[in-house]
N, C-alpha and C. Protein backbone atom coordinates (compact mmCIF):
# COMPACT_ATOMS: atom_id res chain seq x y z
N UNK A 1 3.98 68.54 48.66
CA UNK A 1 4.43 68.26 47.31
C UNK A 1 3.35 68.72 46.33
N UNK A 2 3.67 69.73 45.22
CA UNK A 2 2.92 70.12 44.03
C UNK A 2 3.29 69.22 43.04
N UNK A 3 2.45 68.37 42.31
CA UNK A 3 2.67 67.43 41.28
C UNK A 3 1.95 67.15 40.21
N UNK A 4 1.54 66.48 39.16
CA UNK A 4 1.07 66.16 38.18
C UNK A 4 1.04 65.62 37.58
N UNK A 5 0.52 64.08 37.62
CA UNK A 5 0.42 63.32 37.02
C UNK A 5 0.01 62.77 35.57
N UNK A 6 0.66 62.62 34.63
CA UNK A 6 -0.19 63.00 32.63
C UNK A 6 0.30 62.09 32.33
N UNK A 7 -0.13 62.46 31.09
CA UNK A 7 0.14 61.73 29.80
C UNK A 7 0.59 62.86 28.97
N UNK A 8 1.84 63.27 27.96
CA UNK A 8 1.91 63.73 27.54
C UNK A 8 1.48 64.10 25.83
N UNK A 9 1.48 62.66 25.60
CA UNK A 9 0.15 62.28 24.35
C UNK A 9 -1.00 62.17 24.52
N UNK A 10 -1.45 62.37 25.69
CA UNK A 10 -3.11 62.78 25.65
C UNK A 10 -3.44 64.53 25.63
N UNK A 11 -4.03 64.66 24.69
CA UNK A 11 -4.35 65.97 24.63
C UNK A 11 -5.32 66.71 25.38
N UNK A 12 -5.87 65.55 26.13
CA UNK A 12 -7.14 66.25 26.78
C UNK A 12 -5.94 66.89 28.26
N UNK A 13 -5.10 66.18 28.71
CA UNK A 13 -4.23 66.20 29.83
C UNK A 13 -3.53 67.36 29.51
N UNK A 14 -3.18 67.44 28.75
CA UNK A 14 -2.11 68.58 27.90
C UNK A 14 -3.27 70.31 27.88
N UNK A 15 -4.39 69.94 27.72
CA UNK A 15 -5.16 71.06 27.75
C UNK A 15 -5.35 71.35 29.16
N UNK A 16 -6.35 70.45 29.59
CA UNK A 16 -6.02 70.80 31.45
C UNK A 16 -5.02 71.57 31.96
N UNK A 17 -3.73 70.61 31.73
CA UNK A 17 -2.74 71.99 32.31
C UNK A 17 -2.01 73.11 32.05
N UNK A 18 -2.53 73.16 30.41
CA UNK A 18 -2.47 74.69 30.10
C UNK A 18 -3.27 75.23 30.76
N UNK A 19 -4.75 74.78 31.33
CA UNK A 19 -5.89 75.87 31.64
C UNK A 19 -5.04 76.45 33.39
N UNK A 20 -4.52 75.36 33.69
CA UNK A 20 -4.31 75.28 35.06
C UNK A 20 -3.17 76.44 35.67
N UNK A 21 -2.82 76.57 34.61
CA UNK A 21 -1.76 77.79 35.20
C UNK A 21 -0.71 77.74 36.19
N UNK A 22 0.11 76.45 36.06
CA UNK A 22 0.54 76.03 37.73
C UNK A 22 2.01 77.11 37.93
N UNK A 23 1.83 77.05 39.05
CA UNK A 23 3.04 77.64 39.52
C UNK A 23 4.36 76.52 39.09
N UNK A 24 5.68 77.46 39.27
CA UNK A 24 6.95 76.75 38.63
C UNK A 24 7.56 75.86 39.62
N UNK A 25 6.70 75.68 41.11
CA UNK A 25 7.25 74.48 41.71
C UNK A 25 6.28 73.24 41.72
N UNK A 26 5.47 73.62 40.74
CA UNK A 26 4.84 71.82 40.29
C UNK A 26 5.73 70.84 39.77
N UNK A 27 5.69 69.78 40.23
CA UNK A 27 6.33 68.51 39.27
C UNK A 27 5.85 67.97 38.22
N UNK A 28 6.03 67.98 36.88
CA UNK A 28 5.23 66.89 35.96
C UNK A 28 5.96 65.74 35.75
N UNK A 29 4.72 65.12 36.07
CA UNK A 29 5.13 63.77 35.89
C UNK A 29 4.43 62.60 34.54
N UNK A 30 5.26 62.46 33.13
CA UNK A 30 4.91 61.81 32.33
C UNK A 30 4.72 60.64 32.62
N UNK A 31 3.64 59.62 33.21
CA UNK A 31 3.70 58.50 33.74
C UNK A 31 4.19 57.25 32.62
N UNK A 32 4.09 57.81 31.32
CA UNK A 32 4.44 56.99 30.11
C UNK A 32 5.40 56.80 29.85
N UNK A 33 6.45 57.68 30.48
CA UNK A 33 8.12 58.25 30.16
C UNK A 33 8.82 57.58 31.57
N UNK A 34 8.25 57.99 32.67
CA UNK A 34 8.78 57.73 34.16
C UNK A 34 7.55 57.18 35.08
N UNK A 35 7.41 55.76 34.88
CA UNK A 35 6.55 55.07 35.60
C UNK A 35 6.30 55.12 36.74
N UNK A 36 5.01 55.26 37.33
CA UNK A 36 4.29 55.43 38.69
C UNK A 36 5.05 54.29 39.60
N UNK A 37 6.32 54.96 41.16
CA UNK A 37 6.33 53.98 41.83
C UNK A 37 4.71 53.36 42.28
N UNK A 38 5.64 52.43 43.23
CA UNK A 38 4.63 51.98 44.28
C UNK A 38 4.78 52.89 45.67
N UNK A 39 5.77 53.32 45.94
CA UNK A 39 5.90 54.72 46.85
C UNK A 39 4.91 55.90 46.44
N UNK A 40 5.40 55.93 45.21
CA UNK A 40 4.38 57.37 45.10
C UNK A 40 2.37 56.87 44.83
N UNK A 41 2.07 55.79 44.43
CA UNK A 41 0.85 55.25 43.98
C UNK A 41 0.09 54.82 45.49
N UNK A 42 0.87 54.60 46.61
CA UNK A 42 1.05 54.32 48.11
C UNK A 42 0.70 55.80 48.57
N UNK A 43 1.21 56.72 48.39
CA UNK A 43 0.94 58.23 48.53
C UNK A 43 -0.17 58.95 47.96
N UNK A 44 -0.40 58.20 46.54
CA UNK A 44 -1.53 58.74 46.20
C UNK A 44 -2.67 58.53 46.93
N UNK A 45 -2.85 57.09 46.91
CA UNK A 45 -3.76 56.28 47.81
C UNK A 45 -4.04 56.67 49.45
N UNK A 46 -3.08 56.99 49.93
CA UNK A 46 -2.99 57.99 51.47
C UNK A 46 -4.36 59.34 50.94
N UNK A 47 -3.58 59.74 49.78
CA UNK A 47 -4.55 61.21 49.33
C UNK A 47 -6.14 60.72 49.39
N UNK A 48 -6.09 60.20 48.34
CA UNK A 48 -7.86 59.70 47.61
C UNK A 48 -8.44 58.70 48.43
N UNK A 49 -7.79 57.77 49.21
CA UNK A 49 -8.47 56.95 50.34
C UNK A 49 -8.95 55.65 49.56
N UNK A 50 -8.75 55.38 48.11
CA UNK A 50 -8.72 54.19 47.76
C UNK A 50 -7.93 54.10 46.56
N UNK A 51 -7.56 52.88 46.09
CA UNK A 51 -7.05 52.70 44.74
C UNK A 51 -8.13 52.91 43.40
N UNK A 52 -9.24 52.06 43.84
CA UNK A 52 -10.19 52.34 43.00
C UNK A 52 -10.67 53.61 42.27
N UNK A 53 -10.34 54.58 43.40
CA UNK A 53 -10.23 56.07 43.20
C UNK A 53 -9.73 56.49 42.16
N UNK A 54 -8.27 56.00 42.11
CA UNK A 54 -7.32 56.19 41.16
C UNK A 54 -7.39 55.54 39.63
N UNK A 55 -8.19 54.07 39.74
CA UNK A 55 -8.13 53.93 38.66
C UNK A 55 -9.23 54.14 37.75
N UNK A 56 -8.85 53.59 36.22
CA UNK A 56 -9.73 54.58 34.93
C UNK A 56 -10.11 53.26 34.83
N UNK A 57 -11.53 52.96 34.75
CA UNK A 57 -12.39 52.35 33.60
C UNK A 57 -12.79 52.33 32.98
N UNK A 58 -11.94 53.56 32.09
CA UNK A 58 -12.38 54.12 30.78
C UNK A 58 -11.54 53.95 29.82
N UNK A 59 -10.36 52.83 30.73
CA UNK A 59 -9.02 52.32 29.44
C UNK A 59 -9.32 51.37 28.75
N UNK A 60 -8.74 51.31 27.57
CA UNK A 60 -9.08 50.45 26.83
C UNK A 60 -9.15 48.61 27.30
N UNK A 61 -7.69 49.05 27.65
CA UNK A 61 -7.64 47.37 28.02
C UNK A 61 -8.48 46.75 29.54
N UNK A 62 -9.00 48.16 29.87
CA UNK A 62 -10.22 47.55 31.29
C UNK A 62 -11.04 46.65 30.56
N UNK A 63 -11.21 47.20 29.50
CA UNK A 63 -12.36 46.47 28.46
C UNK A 63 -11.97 45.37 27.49
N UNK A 64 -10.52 45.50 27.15
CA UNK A 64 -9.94 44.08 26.45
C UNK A 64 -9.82 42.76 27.39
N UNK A 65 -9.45 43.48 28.62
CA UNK A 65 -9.02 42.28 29.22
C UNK A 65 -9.94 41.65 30.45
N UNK A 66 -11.36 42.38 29.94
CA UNK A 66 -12.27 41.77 30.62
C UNK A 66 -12.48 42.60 31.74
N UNK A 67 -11.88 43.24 32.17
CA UNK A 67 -11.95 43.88 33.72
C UNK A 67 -12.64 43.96 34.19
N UNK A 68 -13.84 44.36 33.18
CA UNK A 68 -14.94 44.81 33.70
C UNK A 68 -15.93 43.82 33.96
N UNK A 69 -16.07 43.02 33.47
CA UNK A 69 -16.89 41.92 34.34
C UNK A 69 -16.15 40.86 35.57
N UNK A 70 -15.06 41.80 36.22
CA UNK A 70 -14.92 40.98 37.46
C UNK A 70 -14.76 41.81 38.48
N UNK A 71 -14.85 41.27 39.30
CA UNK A 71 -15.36 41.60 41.06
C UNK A 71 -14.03 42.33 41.75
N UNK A 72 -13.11 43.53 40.97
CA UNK A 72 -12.02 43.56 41.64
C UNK A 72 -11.67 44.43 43.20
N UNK A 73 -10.87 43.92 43.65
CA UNK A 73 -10.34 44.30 44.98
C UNK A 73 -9.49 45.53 45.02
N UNK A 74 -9.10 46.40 45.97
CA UNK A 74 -8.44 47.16 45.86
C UNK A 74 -6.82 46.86 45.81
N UNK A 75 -6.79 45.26 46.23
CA UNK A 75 -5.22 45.05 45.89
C UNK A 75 -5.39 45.27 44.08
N UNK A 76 -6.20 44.59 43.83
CA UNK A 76 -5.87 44.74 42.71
C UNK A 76 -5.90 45.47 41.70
N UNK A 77 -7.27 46.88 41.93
CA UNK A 77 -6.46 48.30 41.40
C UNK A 77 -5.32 48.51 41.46
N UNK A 78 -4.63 47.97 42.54
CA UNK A 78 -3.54 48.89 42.72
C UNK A 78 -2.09 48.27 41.92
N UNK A 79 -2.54 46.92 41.65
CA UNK A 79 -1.88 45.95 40.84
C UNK A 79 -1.39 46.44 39.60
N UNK A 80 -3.26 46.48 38.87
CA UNK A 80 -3.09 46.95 37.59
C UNK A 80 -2.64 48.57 36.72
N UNK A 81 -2.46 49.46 38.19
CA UNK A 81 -2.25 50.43 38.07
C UNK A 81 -0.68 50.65 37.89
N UNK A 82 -0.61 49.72 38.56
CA UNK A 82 1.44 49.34 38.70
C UNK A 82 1.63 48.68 37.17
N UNK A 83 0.77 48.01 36.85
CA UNK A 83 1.00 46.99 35.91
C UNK A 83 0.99 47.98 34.33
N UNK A 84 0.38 48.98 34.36
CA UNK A 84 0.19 49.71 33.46
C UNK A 84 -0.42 50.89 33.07
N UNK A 85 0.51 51.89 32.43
CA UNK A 85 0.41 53.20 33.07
C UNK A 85 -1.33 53.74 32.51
N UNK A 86 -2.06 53.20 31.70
CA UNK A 86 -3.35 53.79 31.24
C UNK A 86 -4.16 53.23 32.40
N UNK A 87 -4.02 52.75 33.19
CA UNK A 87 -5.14 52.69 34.35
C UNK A 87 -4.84 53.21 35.17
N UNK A 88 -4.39 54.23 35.25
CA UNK A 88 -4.18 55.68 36.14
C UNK A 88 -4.90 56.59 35.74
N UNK A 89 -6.40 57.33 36.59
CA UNK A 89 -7.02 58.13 36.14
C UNK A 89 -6.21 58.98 35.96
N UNK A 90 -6.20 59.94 34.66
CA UNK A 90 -5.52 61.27 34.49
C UNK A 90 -6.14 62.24 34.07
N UNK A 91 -5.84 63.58 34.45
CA UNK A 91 -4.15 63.72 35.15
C UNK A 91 -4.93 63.59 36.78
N UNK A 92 -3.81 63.03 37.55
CA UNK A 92 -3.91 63.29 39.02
C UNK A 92 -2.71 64.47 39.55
N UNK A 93 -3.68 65.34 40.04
CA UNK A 93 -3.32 67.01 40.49
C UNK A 93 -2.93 66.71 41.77
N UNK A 94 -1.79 66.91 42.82
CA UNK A 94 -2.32 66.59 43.86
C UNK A 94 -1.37 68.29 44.31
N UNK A 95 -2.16 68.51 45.27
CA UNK A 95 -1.50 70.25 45.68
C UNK A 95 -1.44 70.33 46.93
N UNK A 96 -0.43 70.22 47.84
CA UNK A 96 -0.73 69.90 49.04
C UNK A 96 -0.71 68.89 49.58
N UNK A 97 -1.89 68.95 50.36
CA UNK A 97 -2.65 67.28 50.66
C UNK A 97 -3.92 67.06 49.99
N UNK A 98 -3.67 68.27 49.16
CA UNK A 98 -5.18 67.84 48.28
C UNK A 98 -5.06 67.10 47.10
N UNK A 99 -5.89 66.19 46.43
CA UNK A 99 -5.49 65.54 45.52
C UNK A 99 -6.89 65.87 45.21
N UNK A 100 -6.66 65.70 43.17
CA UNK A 100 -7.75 66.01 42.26
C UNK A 100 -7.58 64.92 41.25
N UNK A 101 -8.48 64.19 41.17
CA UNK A 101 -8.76 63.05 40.18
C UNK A 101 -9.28 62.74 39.29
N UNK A 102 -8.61 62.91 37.85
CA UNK A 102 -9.66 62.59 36.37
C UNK A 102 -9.57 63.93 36.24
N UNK A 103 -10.37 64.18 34.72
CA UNK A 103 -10.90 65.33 33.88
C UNK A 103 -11.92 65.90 33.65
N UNK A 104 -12.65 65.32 34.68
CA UNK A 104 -14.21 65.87 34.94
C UNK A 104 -14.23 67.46 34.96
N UNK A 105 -14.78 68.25 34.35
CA UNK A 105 -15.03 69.76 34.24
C UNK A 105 -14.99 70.14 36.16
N UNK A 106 -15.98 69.54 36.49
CA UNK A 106 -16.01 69.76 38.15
C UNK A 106 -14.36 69.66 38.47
N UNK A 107 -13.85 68.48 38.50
CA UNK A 107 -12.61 68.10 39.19
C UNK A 107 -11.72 69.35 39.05
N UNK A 108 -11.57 69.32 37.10
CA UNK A 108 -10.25 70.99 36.69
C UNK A 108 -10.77 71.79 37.66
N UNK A 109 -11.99 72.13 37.35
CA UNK A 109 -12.59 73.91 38.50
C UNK A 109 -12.12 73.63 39.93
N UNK A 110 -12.24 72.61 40.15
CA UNK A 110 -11.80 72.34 42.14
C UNK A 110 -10.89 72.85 42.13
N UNK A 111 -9.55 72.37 41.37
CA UNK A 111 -8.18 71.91 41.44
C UNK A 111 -7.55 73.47 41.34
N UNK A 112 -8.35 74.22 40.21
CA UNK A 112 -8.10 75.75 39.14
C UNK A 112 -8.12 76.85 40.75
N UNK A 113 -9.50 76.35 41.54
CA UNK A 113 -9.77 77.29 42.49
C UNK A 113 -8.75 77.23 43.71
N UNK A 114 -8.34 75.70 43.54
CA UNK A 114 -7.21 75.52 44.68
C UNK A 114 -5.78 75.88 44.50
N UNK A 115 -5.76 75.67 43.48
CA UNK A 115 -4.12 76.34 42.86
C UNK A 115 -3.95 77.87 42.61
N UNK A 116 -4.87 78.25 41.82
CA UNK A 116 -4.74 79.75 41.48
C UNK A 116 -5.51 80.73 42.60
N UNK A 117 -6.18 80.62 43.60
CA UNK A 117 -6.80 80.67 44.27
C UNK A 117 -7.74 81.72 44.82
């Protein structure tokens, strides 16, 4: 499965995959529009090998709602990731069985070299 996980109001996401050039059997997936199962977040997690992986502690409400000063578990990444679509690092690339996580300059170049190749 070729896929893509965004935000379509984030512009940084929106630039990424202009740079990315994907071929026309990628899926995009607006996670804001069509919410992350637990099938597919279960799949991701198969990819990246943890939830924690997946999620952003760079959302706002990690920081409203305290997140960050508690001790969390990977049930419960995977909770709050279900619970709400901004604690999903984005975009998650996954190509293959490869999966690419966040917007780190490194991560796009991995993902750029694996797709376009």
């Amino acid at each position: 499965m070729n896929k893509v996980y965004f935000l379509k109001t984030c512009s940084t996401c929106i630039r990424i995959l202009k740079s990315l050039n994907l071929p026309k059997d990628f899926i995009l997936q607006d996670i804001k529009e069509e919410e992350i199962t637990v099938k597919q977040l279960e799949e991701l997690h198969q990819l990246s090998g943890s939830y924690e992986a997946l999620f952003s502690k760079r959302a706002i409400l990690y920081k409203e709602m305290g997140l960050k000063d508690q001790n969390l578990t990977e049930k419960d990444f995977k909770h709050y990731i279900l619970k709400h679509y901004t604690f999903l690092s984005r975009p998650v690339i996954v190509f293959g069985n490869q999966i690419f996580i966040g917007n780190s300059a490194k991560t796009v170049e991995a993902a750029k070299k694996v797709i376009n190749g």
